[in-house]
C-alpha atoms as a PDB file:
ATOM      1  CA  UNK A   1      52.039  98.934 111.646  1.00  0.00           C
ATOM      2  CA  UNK A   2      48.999  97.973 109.071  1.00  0.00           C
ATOM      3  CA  UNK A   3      49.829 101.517 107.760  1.00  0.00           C
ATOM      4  CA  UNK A   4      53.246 100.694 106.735  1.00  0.00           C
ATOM      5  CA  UNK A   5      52.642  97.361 105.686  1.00  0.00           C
ATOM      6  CA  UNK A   6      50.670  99.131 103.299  1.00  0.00           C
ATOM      7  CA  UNK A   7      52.480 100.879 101.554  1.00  0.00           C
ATOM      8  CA  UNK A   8      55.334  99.093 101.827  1.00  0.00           C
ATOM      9  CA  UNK A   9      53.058  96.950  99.715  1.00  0.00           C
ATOM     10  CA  UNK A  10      52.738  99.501  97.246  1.00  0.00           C
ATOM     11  CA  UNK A  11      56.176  99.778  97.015  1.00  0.00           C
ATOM     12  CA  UNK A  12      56.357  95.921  96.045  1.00  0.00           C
ATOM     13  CA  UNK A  13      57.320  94.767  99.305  1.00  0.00           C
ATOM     14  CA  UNK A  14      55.888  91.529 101.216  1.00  0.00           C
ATOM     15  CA  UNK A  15      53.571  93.141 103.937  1.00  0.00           C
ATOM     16  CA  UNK A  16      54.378  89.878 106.074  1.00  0.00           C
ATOM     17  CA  UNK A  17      57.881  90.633 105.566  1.00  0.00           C
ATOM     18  CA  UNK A  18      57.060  94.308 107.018  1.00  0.00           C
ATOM     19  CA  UNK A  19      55.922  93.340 109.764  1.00  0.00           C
ATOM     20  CA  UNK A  20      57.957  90.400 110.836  1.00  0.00           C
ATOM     21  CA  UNK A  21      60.645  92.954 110.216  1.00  0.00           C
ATOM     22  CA  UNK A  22      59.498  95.215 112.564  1.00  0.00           C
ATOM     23  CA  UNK A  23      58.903  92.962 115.499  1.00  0.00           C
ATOM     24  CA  UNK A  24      62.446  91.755 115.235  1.00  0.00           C
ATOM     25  CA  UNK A  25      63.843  95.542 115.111  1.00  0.00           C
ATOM     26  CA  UNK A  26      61.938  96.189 118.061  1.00  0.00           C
ATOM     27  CA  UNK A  27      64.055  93.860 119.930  1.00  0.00           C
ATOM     28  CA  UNK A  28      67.552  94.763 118.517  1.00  0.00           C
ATOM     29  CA  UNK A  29      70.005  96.683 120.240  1.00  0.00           C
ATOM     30  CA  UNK A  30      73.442  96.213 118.273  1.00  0.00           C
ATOM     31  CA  UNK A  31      72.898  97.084 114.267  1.00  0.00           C
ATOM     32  CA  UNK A  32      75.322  97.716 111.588  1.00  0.00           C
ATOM     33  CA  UNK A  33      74.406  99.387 107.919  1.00  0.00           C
ATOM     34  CA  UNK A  34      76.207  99.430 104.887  1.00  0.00           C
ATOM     35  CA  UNK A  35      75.501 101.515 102.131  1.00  0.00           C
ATOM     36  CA  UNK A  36      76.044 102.320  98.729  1.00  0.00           C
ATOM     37  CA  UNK A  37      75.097 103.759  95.778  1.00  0.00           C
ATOM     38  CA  UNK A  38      71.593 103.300  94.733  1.00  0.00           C
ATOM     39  CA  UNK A  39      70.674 104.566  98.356  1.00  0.00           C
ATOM     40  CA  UNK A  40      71.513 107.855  96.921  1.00  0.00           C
ATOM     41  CA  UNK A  41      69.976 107.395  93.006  1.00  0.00           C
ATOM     42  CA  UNK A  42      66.083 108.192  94.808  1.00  0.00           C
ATOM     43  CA  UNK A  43      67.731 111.557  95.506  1.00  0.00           C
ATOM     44  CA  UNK A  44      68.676 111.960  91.353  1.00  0.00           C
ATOM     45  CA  UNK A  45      72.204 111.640  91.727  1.00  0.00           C
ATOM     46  CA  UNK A  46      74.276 110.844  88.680  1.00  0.00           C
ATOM     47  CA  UNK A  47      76.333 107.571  89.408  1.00  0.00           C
ATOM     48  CA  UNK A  48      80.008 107.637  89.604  1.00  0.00           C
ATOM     49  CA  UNK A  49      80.847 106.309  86.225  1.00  0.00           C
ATOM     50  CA  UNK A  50      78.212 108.069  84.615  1.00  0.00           C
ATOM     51  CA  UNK A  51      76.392 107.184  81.055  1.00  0.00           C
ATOM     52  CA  UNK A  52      79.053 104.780  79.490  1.00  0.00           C
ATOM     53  CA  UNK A  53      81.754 105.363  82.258  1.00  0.00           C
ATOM     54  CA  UNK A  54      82.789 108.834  80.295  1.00  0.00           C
ATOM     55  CA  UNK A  55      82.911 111.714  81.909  1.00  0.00           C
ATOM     56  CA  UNK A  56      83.300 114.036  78.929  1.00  0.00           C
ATOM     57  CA  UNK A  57      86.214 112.346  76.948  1.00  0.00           C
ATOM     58  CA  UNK A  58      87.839 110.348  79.732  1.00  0.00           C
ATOM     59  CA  UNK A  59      86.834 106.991  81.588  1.00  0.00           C
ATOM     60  CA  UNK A  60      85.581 108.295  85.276  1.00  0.00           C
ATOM     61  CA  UNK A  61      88.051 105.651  86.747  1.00  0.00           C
ATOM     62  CA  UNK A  62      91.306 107.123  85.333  1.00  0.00           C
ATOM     63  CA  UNK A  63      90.495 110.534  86.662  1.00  0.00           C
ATOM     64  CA  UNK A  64      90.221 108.824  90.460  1.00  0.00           C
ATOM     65  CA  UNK A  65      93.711 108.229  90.865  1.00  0.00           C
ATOM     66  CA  UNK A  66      96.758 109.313  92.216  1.00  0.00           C
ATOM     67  CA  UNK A  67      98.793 109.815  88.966  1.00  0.00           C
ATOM     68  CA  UNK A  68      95.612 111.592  87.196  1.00  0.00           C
ATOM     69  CA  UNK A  69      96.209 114.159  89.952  1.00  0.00           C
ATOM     70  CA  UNK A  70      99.951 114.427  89.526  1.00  0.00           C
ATOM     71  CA  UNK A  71     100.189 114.531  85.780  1.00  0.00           C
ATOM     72  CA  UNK A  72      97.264 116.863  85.469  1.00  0.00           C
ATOM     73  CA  UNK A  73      95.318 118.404  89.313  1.00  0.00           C
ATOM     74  CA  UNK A  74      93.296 121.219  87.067  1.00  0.00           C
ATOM     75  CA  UNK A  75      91.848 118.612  85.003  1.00  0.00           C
ATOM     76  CA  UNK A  76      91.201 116.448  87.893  1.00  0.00           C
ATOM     77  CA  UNK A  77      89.456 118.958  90.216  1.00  0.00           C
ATOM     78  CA  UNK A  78      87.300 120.176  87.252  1.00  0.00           C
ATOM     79  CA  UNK A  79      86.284 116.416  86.833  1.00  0.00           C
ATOM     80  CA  UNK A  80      85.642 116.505  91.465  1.00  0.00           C
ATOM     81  CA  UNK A  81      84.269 119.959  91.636  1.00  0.00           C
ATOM     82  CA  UNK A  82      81.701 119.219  89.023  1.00  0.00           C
ATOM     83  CA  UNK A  83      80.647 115.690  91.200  1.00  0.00           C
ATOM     84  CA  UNK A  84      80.553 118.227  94.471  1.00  0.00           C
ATOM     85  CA  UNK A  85      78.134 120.675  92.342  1.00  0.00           C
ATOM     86  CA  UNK A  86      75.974 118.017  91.507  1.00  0.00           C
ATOM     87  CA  UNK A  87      76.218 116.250  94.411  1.00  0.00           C
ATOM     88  CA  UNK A  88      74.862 119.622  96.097  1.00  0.00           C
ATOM     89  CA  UNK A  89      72.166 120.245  93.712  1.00  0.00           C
ATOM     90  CA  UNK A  90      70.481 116.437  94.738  1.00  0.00           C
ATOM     91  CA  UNK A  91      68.634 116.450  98.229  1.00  0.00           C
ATOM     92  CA  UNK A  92      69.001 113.975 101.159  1.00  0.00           C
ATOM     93  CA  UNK A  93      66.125 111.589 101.217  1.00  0.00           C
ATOM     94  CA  UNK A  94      63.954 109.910 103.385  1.00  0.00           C
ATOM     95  CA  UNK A  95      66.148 106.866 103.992  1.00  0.00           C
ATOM     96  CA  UNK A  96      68.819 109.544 104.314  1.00  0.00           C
ATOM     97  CA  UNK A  97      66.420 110.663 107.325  1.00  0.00           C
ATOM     98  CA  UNK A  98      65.489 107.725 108.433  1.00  0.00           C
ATOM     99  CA  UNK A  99      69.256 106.291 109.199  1.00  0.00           C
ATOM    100  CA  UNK A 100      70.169 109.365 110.523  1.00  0.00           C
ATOM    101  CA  UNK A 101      66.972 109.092 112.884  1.00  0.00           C
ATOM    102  CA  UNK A 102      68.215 105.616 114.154  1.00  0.00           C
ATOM    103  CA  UNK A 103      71.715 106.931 114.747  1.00  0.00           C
ATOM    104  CA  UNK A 104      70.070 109.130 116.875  1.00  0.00           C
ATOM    105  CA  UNK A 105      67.825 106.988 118.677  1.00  0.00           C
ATOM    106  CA  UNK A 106      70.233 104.426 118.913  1.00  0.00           C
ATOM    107  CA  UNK A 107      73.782 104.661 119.768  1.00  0.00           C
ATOM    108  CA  UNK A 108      74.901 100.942 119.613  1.00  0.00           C
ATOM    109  CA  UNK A 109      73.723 101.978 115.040  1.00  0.00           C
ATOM    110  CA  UNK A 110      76.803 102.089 113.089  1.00  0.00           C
ATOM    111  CA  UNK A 111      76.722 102.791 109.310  1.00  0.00           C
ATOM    112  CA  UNK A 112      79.600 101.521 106.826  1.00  0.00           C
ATOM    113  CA  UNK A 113      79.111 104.274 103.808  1.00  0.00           C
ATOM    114  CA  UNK A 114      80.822 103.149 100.218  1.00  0.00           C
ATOM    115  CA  UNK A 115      79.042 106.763  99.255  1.00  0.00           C
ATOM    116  CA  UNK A 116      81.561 109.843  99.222  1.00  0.00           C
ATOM    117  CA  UNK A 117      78.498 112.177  98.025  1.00  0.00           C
ATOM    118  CA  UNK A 118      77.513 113.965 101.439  1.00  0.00           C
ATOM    119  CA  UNK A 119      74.303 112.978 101.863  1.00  0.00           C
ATOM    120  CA  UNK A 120      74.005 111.253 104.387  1.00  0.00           C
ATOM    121  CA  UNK A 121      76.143 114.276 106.564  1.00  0.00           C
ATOM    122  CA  UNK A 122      73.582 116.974 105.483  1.00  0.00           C
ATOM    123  CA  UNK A 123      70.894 114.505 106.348  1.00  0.00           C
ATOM    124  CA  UNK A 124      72.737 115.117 109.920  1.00  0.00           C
ATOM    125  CA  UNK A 125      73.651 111.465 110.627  1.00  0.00           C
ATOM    126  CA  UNK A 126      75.478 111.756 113.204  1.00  0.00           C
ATOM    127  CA  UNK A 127      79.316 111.509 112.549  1.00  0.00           C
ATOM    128  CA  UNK A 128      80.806 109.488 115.218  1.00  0.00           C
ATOM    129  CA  UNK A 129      78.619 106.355 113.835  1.00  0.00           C
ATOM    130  CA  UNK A 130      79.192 107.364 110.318  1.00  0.00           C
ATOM    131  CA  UNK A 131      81.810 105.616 108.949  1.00  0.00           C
ATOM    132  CA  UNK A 132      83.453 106.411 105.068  1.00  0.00           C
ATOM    133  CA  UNK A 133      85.385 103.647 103.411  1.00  0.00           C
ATOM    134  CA  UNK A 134      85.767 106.081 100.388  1.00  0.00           C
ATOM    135  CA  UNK A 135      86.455 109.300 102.322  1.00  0.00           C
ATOM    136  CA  UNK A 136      83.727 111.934 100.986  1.00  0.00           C
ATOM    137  CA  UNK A 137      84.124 114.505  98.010  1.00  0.00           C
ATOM    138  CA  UNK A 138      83.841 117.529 100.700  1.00  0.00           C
ATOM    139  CA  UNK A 139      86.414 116.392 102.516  1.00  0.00           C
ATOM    140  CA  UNK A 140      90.138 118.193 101.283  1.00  0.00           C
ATOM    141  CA  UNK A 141      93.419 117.574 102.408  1.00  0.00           C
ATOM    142  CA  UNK A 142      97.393 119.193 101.743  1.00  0.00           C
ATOM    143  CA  UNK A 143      99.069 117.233  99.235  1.00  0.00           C
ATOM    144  CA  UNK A 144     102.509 118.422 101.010  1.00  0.00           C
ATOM    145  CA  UNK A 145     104.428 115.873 102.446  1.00  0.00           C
ATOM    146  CA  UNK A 146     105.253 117.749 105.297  1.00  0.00           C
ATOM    147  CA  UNK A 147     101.718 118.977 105.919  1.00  0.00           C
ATOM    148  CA  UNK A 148      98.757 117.486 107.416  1.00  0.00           C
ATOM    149  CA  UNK A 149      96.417 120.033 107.086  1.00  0.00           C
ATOM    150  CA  UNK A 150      93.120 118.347 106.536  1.00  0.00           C
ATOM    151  CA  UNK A 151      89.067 119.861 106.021  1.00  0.00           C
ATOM    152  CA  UNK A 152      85.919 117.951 106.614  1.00  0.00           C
ATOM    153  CA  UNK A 153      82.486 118.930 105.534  1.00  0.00           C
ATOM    154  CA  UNK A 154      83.457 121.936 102.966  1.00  0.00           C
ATOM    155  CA  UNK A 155      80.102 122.351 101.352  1.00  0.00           C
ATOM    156  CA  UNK A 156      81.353 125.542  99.424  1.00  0.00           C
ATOM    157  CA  UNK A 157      80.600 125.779  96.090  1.00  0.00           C
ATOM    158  CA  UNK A 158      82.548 126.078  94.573  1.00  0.00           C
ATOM    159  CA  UNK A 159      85.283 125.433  96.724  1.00  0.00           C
ATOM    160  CA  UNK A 160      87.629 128.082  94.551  1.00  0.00           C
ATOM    161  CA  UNK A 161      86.712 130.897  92.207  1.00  0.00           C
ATOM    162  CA  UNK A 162      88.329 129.183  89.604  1.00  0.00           C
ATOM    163  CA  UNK A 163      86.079 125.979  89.664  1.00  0.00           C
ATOM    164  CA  UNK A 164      83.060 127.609  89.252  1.00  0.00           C
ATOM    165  CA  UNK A 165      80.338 126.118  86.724  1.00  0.00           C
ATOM    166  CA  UNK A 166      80.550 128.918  83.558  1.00  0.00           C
ATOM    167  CA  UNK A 167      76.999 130.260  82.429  1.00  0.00           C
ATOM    168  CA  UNK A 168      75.663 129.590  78.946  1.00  0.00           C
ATOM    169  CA  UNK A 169      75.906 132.140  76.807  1.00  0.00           C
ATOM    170  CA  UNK A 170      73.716 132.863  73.450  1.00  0.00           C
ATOM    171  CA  UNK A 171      75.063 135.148  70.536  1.00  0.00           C
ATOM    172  CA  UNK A 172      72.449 138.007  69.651  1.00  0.00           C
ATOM    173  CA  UNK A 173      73.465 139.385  66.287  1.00  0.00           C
ATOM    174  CA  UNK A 174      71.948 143.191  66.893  1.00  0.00           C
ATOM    175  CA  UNK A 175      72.231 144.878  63.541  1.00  0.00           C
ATOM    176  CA  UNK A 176      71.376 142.760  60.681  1.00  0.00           C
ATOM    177  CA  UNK A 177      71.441 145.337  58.206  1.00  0.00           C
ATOM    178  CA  UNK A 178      75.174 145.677  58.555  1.00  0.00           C
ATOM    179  CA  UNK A 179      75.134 141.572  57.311  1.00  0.00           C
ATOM    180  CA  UNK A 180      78.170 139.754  58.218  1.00  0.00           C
ATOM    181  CA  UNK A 181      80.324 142.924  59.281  1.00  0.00           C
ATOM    182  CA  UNK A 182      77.164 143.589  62.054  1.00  0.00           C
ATOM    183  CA  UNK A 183      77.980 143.629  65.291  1.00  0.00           C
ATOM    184  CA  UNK A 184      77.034 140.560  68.219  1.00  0.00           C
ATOM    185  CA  UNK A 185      76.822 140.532  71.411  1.00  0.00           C
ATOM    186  CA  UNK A 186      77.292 138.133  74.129  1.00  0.00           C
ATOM    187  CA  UNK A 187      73.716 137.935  76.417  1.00  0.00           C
ATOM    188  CA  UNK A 188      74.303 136.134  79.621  1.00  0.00           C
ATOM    189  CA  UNK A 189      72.290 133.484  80.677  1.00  0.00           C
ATOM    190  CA  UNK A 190      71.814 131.897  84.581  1.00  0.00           C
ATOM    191  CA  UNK A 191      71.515 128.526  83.205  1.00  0.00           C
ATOM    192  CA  UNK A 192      74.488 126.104  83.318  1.00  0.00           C
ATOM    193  CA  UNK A 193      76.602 124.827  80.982  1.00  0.00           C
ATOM    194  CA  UNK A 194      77.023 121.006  81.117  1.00  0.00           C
ATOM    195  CA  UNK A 195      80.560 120.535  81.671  1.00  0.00           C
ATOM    196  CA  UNK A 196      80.908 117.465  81.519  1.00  0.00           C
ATOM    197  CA  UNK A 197      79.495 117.705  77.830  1.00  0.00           C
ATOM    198  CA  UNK A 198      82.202 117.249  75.044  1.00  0.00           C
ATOM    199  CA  UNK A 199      81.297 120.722  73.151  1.00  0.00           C
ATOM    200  CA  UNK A 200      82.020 122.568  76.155  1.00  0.00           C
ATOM    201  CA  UNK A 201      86.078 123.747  76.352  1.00  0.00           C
ATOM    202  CA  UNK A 202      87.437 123.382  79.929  1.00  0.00           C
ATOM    203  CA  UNK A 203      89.412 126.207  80.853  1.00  0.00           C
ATOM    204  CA  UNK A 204      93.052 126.102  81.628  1.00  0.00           C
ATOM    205  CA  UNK A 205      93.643 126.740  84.947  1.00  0.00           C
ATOM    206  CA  UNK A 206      96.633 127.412  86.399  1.00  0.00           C
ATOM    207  CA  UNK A 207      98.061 125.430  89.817  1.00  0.00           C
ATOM    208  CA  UNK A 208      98.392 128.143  91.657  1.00  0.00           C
ATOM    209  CA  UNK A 209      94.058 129.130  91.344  1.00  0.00           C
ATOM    210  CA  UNK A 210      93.404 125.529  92.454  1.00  0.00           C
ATOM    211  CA  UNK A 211      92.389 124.702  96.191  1.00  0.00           C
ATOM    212  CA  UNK A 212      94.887 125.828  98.435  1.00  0.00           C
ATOM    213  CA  UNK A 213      96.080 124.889 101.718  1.00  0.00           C
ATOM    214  CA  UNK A 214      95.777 127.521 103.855  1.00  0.00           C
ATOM    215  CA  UNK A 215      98.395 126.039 106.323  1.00  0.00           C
ATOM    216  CA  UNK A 216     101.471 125.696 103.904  1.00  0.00           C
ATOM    217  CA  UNK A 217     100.064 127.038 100.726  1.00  0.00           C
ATOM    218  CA  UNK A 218     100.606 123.500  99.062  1.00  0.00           C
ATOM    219  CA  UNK A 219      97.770 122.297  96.566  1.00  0.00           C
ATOM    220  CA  UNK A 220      94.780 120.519  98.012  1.00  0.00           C
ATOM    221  CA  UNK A 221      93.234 117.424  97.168  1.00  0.00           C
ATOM    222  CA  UNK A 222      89.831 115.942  97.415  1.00  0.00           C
ATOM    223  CA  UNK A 223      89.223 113.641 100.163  1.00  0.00           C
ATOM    224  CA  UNK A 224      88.515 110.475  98.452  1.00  0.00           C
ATOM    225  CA  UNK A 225      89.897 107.341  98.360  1.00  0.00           C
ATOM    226  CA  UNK A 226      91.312 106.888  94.815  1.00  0.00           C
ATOM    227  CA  UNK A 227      91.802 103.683  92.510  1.00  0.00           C
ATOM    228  CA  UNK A 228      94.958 102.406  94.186  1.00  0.00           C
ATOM    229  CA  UNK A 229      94.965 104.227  97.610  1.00  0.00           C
ATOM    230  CA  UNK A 230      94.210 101.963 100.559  1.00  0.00           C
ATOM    231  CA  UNK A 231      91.015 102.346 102.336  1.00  0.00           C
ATOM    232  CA  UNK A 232      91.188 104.299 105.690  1.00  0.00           C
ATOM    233  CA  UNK A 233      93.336 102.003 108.557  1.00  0.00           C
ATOM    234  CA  UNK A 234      91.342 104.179 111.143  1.00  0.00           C
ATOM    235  CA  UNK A 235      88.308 103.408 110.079  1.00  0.00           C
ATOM    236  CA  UNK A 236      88.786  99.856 108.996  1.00  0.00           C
ATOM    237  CA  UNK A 237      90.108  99.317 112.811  1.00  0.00           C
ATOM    238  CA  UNK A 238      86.978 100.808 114.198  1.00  0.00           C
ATOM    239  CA  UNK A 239      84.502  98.731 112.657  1.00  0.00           C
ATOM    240  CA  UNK A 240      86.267  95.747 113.140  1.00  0.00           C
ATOM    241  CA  UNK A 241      86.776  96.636 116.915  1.00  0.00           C
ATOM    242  CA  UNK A 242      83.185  97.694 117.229  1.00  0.00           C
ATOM    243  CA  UNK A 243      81.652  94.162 115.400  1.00  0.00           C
ATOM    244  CA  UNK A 244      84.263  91.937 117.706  1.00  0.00           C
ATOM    245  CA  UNK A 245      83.017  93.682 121.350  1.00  0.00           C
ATOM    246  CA  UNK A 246      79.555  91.924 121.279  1.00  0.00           C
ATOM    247  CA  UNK A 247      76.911  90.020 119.519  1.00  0.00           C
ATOM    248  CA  UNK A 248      75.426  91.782 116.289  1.00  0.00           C
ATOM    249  CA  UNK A 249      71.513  92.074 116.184  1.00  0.00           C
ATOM    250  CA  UNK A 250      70.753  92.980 112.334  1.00  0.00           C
ATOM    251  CA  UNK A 251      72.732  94.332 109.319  1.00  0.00           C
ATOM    252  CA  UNK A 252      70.789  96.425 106.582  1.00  0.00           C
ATOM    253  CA  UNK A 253      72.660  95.995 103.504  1.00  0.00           C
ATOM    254  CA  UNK A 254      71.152  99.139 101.503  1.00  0.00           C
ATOM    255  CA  UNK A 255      71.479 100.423  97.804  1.00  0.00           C
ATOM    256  CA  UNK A 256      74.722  98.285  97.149  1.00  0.00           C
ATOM    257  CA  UNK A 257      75.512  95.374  95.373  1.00  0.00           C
ATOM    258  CA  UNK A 258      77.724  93.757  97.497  1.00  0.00           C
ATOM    259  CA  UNK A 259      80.406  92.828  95.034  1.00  0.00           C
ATOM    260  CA  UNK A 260      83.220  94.851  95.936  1.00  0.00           C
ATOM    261  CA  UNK A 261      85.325  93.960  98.499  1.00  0.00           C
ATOM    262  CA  UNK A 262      86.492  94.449 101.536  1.00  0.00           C
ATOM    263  CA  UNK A 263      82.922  96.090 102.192  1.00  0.00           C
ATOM    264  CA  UNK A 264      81.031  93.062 100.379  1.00  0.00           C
ATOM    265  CA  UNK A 265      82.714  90.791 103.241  1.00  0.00           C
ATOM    266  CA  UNK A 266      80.936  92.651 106.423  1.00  0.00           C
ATOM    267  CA  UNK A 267      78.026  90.562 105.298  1.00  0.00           C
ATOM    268  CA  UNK A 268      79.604  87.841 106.156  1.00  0.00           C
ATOM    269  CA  UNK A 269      81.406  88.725 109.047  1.00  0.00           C
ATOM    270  CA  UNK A 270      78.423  90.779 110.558  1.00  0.00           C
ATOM    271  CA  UNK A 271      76.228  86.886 110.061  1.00  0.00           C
ATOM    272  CA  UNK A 272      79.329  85.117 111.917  1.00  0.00           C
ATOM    273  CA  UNK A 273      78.700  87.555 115.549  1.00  0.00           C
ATOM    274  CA  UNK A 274      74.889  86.700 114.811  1.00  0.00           C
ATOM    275  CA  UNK A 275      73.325  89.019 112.699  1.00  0.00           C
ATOM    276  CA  UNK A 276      70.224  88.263 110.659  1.00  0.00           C
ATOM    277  CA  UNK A 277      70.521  90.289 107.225  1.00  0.00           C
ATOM    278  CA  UNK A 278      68.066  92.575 105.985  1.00  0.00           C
ATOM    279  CA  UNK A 279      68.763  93.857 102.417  1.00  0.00           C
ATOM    280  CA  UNK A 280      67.060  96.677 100.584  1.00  0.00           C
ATOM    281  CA  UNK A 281      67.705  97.020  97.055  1.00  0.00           C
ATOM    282  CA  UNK A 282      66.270  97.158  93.660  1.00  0.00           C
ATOM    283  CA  UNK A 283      68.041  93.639  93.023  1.00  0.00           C
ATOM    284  CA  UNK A 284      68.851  91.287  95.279  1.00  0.00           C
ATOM    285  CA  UNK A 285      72.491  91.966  95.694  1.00  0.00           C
ATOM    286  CA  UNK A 286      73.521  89.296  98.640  1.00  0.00           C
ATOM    287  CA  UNK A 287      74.333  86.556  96.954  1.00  0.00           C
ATOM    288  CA  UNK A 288      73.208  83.588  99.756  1.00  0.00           C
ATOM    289  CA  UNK A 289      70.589  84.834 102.237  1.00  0.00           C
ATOM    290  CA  UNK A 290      69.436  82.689 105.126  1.00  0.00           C
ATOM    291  CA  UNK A 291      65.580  81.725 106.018  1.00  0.00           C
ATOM    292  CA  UNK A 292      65.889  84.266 108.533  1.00  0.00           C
ATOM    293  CA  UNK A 293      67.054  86.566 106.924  1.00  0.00           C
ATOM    294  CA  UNK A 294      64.695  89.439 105.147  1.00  0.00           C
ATOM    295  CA  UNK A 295      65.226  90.637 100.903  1.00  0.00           C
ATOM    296  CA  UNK A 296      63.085  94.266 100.529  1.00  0.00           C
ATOM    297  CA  UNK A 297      63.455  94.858  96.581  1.00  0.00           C
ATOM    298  CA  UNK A 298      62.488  98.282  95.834  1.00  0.00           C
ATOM    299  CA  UNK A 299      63.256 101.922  95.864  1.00  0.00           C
ATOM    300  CA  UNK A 300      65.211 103.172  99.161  1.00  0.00           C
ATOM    301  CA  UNK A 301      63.914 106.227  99.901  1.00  0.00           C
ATOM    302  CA  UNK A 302      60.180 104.285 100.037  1.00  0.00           C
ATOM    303  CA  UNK A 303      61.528 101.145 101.609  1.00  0.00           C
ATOM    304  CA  UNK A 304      63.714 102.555 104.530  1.00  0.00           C
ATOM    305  CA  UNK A 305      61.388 105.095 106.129  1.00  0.00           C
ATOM    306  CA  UNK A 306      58.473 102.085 106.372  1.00  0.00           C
ATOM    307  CA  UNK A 307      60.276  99.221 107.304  1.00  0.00           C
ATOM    308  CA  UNK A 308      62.102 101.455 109.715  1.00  0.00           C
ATOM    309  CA  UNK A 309      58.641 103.168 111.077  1.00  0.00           C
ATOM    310  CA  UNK A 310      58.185 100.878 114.422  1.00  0.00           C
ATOM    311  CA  UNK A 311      61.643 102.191 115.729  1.00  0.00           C
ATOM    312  CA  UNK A 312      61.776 105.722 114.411  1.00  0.00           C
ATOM    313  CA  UNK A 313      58.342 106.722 113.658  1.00  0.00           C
ATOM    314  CA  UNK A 314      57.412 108.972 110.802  1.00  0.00           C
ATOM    315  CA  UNK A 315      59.639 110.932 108.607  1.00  0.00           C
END
């Protein structure tokens, strides 16, 4: 325990705090996570929004809705397979590991995950006590009335031919002699274009070489929860059912700053069946927090694996 108190230290974090931490985790049987965002930024993952909230020309948020997709799906899925691509270039990190290690060890864990990126599933947290409010971006499902074709965990990339990321390309002008009537030509290069760069053109692509279902041939959809789209019902009901059946230990409120509702509110409720509140964060992002209750400000990936240590060991 001295060793992670250590460098928990290091990390900025109250060694006293560490360790009356871990004594209490010893002892706790029911605990409920919620996560968000800046668990994810130790892994180098570009927020949703982005630098400015532009993704090339257009605001991020006006791409995540339903009539974004309706009015224009290639634009749309350009916009979600370039957030998949990138989402499969970052790495799950150690507090990736380390919740997915108390899921493991502990089956009365559940996490509450605001993140849609993946992560956490390729860290293999187990999915029966992984819960998405916002769906996940490698999820897909039939936009056909009729059809209820639905795909979980599609880590292809990219997930159609059509959405792949184009290859820069440099021109090589090869006979210089001939001046401006000399011939180019096009060299290829393996290195990415940025797409979500405004000098890059965004090819037209047609419906029909979009994600398809392969039920009903309908268009797919990612399977996110857009601007205006209720959260999942299923999911809501079985975190609610699972917080009402007993007593709740601790709640680790990580990478998220608690402002958006209804996820900002399971602080609340989680403190009303008992819980003390443990939040890890590079701000402190719960607005009132009790004497008993524990505020770890600092990077994630660090934080999680060492206060976590007395339960789950090493990572």
């Amino acid at each position: 325990m001295a060793s992670a108190a250590k460098k928990a230290a290091h990390a900025g974090v109250s060694s006293a705090d560490v360790e009356s931490f871990a004594e209490y985790l010893k002892g706790c049987r029911r605990i409920l996570a919620l996560l968000g965002a800046g668990l994810s930024a130790s892994s180098g993952l570009p927020t949703f929004r982005g630098a400015g909230g532009l993704w090339r020309t257009h605001d991020a948020t006006e791409l995540a809705t339903p009539e974004a997709f309706q009015a224009d799906p290639a634009l749309v899925w350009q916009f979600y397979s370039f957030r998949r691509h990138m989402a499969l270039k970052a790495a799950p990190n150690k507090a990736h590991y380390a919740l997915a290690e108390l899921s493991r060890r502990n089956k009365d864990f559940i996490t509450i995950s605001q993140n849609v990126d993946g992560l956490s599933q390729r860290a293999l947290h187990p999915s029966e006590q992984l819960h998405l409010l916002h769906g996940s971006l490698f999820n897909v499902k039939c936009t056909s009335f009729f059809c209820r074709y639905t795909r979980k965990d599609d880590f292809t990339d990219p997930i159609a031919p059509s959405l792949a990321i184009p290859k820069k390309s440099s021109l090589v002008k090869t006979d210089e002699d001939q001046g401006e009537t000399g011939t180019k030509q096009i060299e290829e290069s393996d290195e990415e274009i940025d797409i979500s760069d405004i000098g890059h053109h965004l090819p037209d692509i047609p419906v029909k070489d979009l994600p398809q279902c392969p039920e009903c041939n309908g268009l797919l959809r990612p399977g996110v929860v857009w601007f205006g789209e209720p959260l999942p019902s299923k999911t809501l009901k079985t975190v609610d059912e699972w917080i009402e059946s007993d007593p709740v230990d601790l709640m680790l409120v990580i990478g998220t700053s608690s402002s958006v509702y209804p996820a900002a509110g399971y602080t609340d409720i989680a403190r009303a069946h008992g819980a003390r509140i443990a939040v890890i964060n590079m701000e402190q992002s719960v607005k009132t927090l009790g004497e008993n209750d524990w505020f770890f400000q600092g990077d994630a990936s660090v934080v999680v694996p060492e206060i976590l240590k007395s339960v789950i060991g090493d990572i």
